[in-house]
Protein backbone atom coordinates (compact mmCIF):
# COMPACT_ATOMS: atom_id res chain seq x y z
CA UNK A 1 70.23 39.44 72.41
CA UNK A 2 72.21 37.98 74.97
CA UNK A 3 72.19 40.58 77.41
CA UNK A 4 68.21 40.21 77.00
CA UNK A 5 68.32 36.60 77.60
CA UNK A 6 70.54 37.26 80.99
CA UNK A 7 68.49 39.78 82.15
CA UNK A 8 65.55 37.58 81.47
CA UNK A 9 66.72 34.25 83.27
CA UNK A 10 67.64 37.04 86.26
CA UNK A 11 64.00 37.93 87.15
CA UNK A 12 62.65 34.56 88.76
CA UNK A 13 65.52 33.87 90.53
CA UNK A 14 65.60 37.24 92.28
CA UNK A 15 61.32 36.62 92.67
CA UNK A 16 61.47 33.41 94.06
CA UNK A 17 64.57 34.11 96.71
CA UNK A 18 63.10 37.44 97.73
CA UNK A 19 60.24 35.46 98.42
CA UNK A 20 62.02 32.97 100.36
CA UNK A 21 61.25 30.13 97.84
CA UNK A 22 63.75 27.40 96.93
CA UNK A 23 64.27 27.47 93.29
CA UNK A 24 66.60 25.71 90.69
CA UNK A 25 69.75 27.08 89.40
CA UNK A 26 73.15 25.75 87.73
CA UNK A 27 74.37 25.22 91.39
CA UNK A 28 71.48 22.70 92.42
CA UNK A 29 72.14 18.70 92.50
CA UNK A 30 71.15 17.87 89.93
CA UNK A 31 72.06 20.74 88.03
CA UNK A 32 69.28 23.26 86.88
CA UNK A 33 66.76 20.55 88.55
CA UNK A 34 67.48 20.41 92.34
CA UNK A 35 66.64 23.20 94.41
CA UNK A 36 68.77 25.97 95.87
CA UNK A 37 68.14 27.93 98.78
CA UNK A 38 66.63 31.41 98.47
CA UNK A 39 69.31 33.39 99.26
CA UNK A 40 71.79 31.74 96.32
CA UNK A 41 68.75 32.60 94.41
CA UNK A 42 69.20 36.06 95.19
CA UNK A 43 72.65 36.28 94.40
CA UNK A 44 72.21 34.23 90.96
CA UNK A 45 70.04 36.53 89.88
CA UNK A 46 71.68 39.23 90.87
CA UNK A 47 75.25 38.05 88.70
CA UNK A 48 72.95 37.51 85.46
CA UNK A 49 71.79 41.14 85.61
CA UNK A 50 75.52 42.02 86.59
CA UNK A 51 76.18 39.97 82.80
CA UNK A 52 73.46 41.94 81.15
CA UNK A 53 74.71 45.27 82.02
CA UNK A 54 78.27 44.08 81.13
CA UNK A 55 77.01 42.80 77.66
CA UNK A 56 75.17 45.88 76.93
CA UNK A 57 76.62 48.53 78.38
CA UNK A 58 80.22 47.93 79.13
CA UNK A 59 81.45 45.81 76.42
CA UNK A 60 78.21 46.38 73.99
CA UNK A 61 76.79 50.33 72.99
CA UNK A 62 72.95 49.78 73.71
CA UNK A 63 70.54 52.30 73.22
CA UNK A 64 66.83 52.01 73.96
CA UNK A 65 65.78 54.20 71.13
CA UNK A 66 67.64 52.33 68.47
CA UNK A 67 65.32 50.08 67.16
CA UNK A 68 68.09 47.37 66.28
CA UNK A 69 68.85 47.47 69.86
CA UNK A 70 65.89 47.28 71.10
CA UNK A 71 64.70 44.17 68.80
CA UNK A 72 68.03 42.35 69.33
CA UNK A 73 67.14 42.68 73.24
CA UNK A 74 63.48 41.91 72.88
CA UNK A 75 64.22 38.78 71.03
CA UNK A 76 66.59 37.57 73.57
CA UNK A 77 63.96 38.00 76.37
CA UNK A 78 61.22 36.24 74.06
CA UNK A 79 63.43 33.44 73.39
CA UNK A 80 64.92 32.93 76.69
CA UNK A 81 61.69 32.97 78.52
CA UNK A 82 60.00 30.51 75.82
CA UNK A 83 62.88 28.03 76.61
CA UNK A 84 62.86 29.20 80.37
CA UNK A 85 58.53 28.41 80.75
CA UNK A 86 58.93 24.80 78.58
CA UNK A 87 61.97 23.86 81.15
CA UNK A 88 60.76 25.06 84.40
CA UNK A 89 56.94 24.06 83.23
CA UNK A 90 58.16 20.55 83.43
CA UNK A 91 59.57 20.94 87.11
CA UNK A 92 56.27 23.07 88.47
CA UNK A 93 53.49 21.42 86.38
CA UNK A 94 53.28 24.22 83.65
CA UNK A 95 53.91 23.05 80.65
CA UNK A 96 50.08 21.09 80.09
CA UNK A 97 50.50 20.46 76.77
């Protein structure tokens, strides 16, 4: 689950500082609210894949094909991305209700 919920949180910030868009991260003043630059983007996203492969693959045993596996990852990507869309909705006028 957690390597699903790093993976997860790694997708937007690699989208928004390929696309040259400021976007929050831990780094940001205020924390997780300011904006960073696109190119720390880049290279936070980048480290939280770097975590997911280390948490599945290097210090984990995942398989695709095991359903376990696969669940355990799948609910770490729902549930990160649930929190993820009610946090960042707030910031980007998302969350409407």
């Amino acid at each position: 689950a957690f390597g699903g919920i790093f993976f997860v949180n790694g997708i937007p910030h690699i989208v928004k500082g390929v696309s040259g868009a400021a976007f929050q991260t831990p780094f940001a003043k205020p924390a997780g609210v300011g904006l960073s630059s696109s190119t720390l983007n880049v290279l936070w996203g980048f480290a939280n894949l770097y975590i997911a492969y280390v948490l599945m693959l290097v210090i984990g045993d995942f398989e695709i094909r095991n359903w376990a596996h696969a669940m355990a990852f799948g609910l770490g990507m729902l549930l990160i991305g649930l929190i993820l869309a009610k946090q960042f909705g707030r910031l980007h006028g998302g969350e409407l209700g």
